[in-house]
Protein backbone atom coordinates (compact mmCIF):
# COMPACT_ATOMS: atom_id res chain seq x y z
CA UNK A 1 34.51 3.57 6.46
CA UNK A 2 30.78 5.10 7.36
CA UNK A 3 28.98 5.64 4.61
CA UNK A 4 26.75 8.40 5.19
CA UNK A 5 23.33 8.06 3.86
CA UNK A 6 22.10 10.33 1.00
CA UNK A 7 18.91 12.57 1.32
CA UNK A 8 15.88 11.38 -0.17
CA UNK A 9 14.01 14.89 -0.54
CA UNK A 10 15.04 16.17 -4.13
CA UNK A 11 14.03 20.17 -3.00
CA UNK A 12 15.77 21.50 -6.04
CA UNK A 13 12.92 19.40 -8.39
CA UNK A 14 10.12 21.89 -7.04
CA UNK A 15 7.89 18.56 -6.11
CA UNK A 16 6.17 18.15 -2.93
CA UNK A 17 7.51 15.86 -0.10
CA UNK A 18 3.95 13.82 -0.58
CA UNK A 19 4.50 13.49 -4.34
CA UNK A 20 7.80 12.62 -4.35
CA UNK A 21 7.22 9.56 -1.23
CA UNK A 22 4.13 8.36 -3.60
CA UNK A 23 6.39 8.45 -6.78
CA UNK A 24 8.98 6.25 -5.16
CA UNK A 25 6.70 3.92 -3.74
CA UNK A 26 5.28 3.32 -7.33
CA UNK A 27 8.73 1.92 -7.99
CA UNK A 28 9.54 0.11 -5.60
CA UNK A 29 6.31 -2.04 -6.09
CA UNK A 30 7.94 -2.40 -9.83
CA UNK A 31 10.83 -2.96 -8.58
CA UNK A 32 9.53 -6.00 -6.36
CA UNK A 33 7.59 -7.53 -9.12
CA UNK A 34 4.05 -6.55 -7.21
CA UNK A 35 2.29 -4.36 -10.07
CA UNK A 36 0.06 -5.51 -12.45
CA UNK A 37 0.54 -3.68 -15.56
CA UNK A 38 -1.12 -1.04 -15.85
CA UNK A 39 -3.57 -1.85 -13.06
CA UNK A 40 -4.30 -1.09 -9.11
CA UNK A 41 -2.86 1.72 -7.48
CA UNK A 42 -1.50 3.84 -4.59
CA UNK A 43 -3.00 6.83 -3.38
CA UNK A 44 -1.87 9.37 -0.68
CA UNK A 45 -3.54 12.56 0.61
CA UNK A 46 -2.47 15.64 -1.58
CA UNK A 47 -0.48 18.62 -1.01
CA UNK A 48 -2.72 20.68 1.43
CA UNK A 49 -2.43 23.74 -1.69
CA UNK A 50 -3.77 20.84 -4.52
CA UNK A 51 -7.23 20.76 -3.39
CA UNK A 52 -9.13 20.66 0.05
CA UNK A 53 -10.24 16.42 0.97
CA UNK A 54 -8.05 15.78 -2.59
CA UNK A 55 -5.82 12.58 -2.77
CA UNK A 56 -2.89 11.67 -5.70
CA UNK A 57 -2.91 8.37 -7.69
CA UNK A 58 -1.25 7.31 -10.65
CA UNK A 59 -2.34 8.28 -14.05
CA UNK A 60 -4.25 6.20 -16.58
CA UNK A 61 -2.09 3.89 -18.82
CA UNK A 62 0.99 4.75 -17.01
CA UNK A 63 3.01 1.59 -15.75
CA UNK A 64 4.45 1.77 -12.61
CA UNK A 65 7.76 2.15 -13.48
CA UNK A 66 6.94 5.03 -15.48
CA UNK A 67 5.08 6.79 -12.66
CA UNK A 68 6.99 10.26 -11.52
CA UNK A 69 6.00 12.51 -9.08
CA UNK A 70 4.88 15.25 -11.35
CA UNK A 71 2.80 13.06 -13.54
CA UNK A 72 0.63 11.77 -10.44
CA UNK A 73 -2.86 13.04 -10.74
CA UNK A 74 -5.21 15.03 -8.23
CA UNK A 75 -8.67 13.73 -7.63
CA UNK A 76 -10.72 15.07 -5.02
CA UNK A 77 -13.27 12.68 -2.90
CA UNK A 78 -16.21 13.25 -6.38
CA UNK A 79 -13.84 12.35 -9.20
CA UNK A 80 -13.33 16.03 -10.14
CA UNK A 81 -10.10 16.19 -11.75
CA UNK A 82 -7.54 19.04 -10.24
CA UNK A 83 -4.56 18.25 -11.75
CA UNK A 84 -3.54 16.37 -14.45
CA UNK A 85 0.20 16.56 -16.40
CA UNK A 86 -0.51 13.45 -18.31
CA UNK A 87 -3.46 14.47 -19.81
CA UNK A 88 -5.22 10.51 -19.33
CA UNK A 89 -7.10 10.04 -16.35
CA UNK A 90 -7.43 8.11 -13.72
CA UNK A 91 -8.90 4.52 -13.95
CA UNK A 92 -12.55 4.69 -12.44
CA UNK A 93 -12.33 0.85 -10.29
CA UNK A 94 -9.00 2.62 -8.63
CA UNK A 95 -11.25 5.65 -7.49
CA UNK A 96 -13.77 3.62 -6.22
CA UNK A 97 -11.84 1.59 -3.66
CA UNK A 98 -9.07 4.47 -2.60
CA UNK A 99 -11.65 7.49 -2.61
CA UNK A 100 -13.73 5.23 -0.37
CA UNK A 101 -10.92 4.80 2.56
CA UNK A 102 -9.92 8.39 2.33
CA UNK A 103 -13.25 9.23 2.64
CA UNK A 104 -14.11 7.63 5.59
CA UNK A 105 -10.56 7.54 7.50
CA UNK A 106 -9.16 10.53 7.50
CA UNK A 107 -6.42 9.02 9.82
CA UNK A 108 -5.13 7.20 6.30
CA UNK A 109 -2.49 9.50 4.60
CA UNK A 110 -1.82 6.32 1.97
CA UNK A 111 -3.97 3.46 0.85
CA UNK A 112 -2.41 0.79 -1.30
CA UNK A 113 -4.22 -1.81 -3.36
CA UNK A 114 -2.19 -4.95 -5.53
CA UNK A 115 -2.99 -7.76 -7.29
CA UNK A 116 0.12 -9.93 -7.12
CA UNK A 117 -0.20 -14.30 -7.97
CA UNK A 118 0.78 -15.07 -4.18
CA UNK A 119 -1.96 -12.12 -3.00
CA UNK A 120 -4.33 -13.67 -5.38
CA UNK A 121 -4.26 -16.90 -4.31
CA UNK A 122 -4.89 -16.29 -0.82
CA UNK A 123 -7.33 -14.09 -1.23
CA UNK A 124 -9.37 -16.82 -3.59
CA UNK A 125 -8.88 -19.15 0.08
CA UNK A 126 -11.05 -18.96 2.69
CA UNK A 127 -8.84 -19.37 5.77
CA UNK A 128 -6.70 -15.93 4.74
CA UNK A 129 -3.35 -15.88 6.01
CA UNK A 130 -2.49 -18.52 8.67
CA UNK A 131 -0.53 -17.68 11.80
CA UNK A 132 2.79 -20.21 10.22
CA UNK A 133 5.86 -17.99 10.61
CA UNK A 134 6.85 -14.46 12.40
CA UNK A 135 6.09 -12.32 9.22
CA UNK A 136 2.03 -13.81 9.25
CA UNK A 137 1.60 -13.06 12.88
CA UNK A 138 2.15 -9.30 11.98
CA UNK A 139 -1.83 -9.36 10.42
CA UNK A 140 -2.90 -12.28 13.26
CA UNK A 141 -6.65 -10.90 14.21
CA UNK A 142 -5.54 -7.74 12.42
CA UNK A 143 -7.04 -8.68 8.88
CA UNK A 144 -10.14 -7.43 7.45
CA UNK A 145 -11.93 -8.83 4.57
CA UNK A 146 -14.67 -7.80 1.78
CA UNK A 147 -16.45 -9.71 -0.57
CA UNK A 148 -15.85 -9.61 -3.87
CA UNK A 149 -18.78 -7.83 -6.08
CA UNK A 150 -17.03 -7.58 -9.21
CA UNK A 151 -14.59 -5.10 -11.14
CA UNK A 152 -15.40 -2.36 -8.47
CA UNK A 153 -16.86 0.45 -11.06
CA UNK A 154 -20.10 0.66 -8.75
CA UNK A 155 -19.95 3.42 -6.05
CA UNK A 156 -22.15 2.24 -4.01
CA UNK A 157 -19.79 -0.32 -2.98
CA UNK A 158 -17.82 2.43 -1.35
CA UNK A 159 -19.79 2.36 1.72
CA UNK A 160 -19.19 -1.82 2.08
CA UNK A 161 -15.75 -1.79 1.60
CA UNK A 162 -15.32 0.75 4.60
CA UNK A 163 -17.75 -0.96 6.53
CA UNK A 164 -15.57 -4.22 6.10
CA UNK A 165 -12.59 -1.85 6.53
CA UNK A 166 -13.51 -0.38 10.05
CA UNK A 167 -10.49 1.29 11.87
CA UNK A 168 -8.04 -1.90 10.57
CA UNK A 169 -5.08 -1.16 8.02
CA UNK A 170 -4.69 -4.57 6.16
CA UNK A 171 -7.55 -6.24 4.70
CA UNK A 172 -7.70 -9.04 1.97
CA UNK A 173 -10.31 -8.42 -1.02
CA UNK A 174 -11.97 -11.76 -1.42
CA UNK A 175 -11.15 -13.31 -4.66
CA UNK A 176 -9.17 -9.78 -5.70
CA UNK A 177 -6.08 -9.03 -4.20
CA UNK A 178 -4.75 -7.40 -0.99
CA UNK A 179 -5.32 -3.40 0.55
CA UNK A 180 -3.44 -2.19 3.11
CA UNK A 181 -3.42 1.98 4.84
CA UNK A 182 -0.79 3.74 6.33
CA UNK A 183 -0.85 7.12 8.46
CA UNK A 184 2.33 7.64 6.09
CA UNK A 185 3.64 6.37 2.60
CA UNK A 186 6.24 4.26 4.22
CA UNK A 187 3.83 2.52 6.77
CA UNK A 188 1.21 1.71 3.73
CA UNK A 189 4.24 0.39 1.76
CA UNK A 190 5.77 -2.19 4.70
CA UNK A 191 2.49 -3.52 5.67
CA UNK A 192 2.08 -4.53 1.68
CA UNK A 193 5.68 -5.76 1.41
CA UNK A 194 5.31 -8.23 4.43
CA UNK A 195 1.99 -9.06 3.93
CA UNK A 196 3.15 -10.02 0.57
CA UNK A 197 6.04 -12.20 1.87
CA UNK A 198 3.43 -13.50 4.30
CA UNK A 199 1.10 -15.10 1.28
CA UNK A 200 4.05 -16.26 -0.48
CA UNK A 201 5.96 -18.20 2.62
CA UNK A 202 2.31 -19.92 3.12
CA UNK A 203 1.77 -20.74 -0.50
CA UNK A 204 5.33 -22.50 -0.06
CA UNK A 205 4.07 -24.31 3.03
CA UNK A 206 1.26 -25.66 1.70
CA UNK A 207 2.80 -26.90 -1.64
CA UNK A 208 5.67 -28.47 -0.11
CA UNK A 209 3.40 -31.42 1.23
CA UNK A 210 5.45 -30.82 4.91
CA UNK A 211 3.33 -30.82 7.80
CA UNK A 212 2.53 -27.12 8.59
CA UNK A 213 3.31 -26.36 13.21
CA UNK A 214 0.77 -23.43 13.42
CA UNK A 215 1.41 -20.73 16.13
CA UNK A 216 -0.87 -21.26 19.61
CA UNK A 217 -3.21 -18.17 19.79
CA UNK A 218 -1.68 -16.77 23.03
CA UNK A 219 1.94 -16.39 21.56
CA UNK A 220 0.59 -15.35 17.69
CA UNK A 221 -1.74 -12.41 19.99
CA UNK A 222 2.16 -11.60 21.67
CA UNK A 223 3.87 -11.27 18.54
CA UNK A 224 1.53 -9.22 16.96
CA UNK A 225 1.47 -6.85 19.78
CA UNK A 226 5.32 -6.85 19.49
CA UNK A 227 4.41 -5.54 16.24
CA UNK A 228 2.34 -2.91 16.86
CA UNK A 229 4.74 -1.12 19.15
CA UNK A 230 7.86 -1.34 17.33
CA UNK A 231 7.82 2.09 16.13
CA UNK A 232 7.23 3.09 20.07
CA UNK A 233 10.08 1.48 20.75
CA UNK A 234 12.72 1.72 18.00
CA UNK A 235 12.59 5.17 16.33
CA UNK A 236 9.79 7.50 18.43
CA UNK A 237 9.35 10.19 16.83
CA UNK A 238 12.47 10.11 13.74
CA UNK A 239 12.19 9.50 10.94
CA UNK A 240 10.92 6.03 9.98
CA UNK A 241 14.50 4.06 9.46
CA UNK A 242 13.17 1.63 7.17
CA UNK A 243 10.81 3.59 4.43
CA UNK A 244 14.20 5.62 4.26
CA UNK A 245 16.32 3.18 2.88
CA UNK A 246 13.32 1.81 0.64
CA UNK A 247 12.99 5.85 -0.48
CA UNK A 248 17.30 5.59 -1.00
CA UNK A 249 17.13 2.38 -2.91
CA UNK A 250 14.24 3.80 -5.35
CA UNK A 251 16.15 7.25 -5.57
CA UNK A 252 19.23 5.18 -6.68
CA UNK A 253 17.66 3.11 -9.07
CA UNK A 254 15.39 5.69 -10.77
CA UNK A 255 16.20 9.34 -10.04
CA UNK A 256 13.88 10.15 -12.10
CA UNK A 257 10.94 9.44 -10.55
CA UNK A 258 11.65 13.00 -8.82
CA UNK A 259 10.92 14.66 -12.23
């Protein structure tokens, strides 16, 4: 029996396509154990009839499992508030770091920032993620990295973090956590979820005492190239197959992030 998938697009709830991607993305980082309380964030370019250069992020003292896609608030690029349903704010470190990327690379539809134990740790380490298994060699030369200056409340590290940044979409936050951009939702949220398993299967290498068989640089450059042009050769221009069933998973756990 072919069970025919069910549409992720809840039209009937009057909420935008881009709120209702950044809603469920919210929860699945929940659901996965990444969040932090109430802390770091996901943001994603606004609705173009929100606000001109405007960007949505989660709301002030909202978990992420509370998160829905009418409560998500509009900032534009200054801080000016455009929309708010929760009445709260936004948390001012968050619009440091994601109004800087959006800012300066307008290519970046989402830009996603966590602070899990496994990201943690290998952001506190200076060799960054090691080229050890098939899921590392996705960020192999790809990785950016800025030095840590604190809880980032200053502005003026805006301009340092997206000179660190340049045109890559992962980067590791020294002695912080891990950031990665996506030209869509989906793209931001993968890169995050295997980067993720990527810290975690080299934290298990390196405390099981076994003797670690790196990748030679000529077949970790391959792989990561394989990478790259996966979408070019697996789904084109459709639909991306795999943010889809992380959107259907998230829709069937909690509908009511459409709300």
């Amino acid at each position: 029996m072919n069970v025919q998938p069910q549409p992720v697009s809840a039209a009937d709830t009057g909420q935008p396509r881009e709120r209702i991607e950044l809603a469920a993305a919210y929860r699945l980082i929940a659901h996965y154990h990444l969040d932090d309380s109430i802390f770091t964030h996901i943001s994603a370019r606004a609705p173009a009839a929100e606000g001109e250069h405007a960007f949505l992020i989660n709301p002030f003292g909202l978990r992420f499992d509370e998160v829905t896609a009418s409560s998500l608030v509009t900032v534009d690029i200054n801080g000016d508030i455009l929309r708010d349903n929760h009445g709260a704010g936004i948390n001012k470190a968050g619009f440091t770091i994601h109004s800087a990327v959006h800012a300066a690379r307008p290519d970046v539809h989402c830009v996603l920032h966590t602070h899990t134990v496994a990201g943690v740790a290998i952001s506190s380490m200076e060799e960054g993620i090691l080229p050890l298994n098939q899921w590392s060699l996705q960020f192999h030369n790809r990785l950016a990295f800025h030095d840590y200056e604190g809880i980032a409340l200053d502005l003026g590290e805006r301009e340092r973090l997206v000179a660190d940044l340049g045109d890559r979409n992962v980067m590791v936050l020294r002695n912080h956590g891990l950031l990665t951009c996506g030209r869509t939702v989906g793209e931001a949220f993968a890169l995050m979820f295997n980067m993720e398993r990527a810290c975690r299967a080299q934290l298990a290498i390196m405390s099981s005492g076994g003797r670690q068989i790196r990748i030679a640089e000529e077949l970790a450059e391959k792989t990561a190239r394989q990478y790259e042009g996966w979408d070019t050769h697996h789904t084109g221009n459709k639909p991306d197959p795999q943010w889809e069933a992380f959107q259907r998973l998230a829709i069937k756990h909690y509908p009511d992030l459409v709300e």
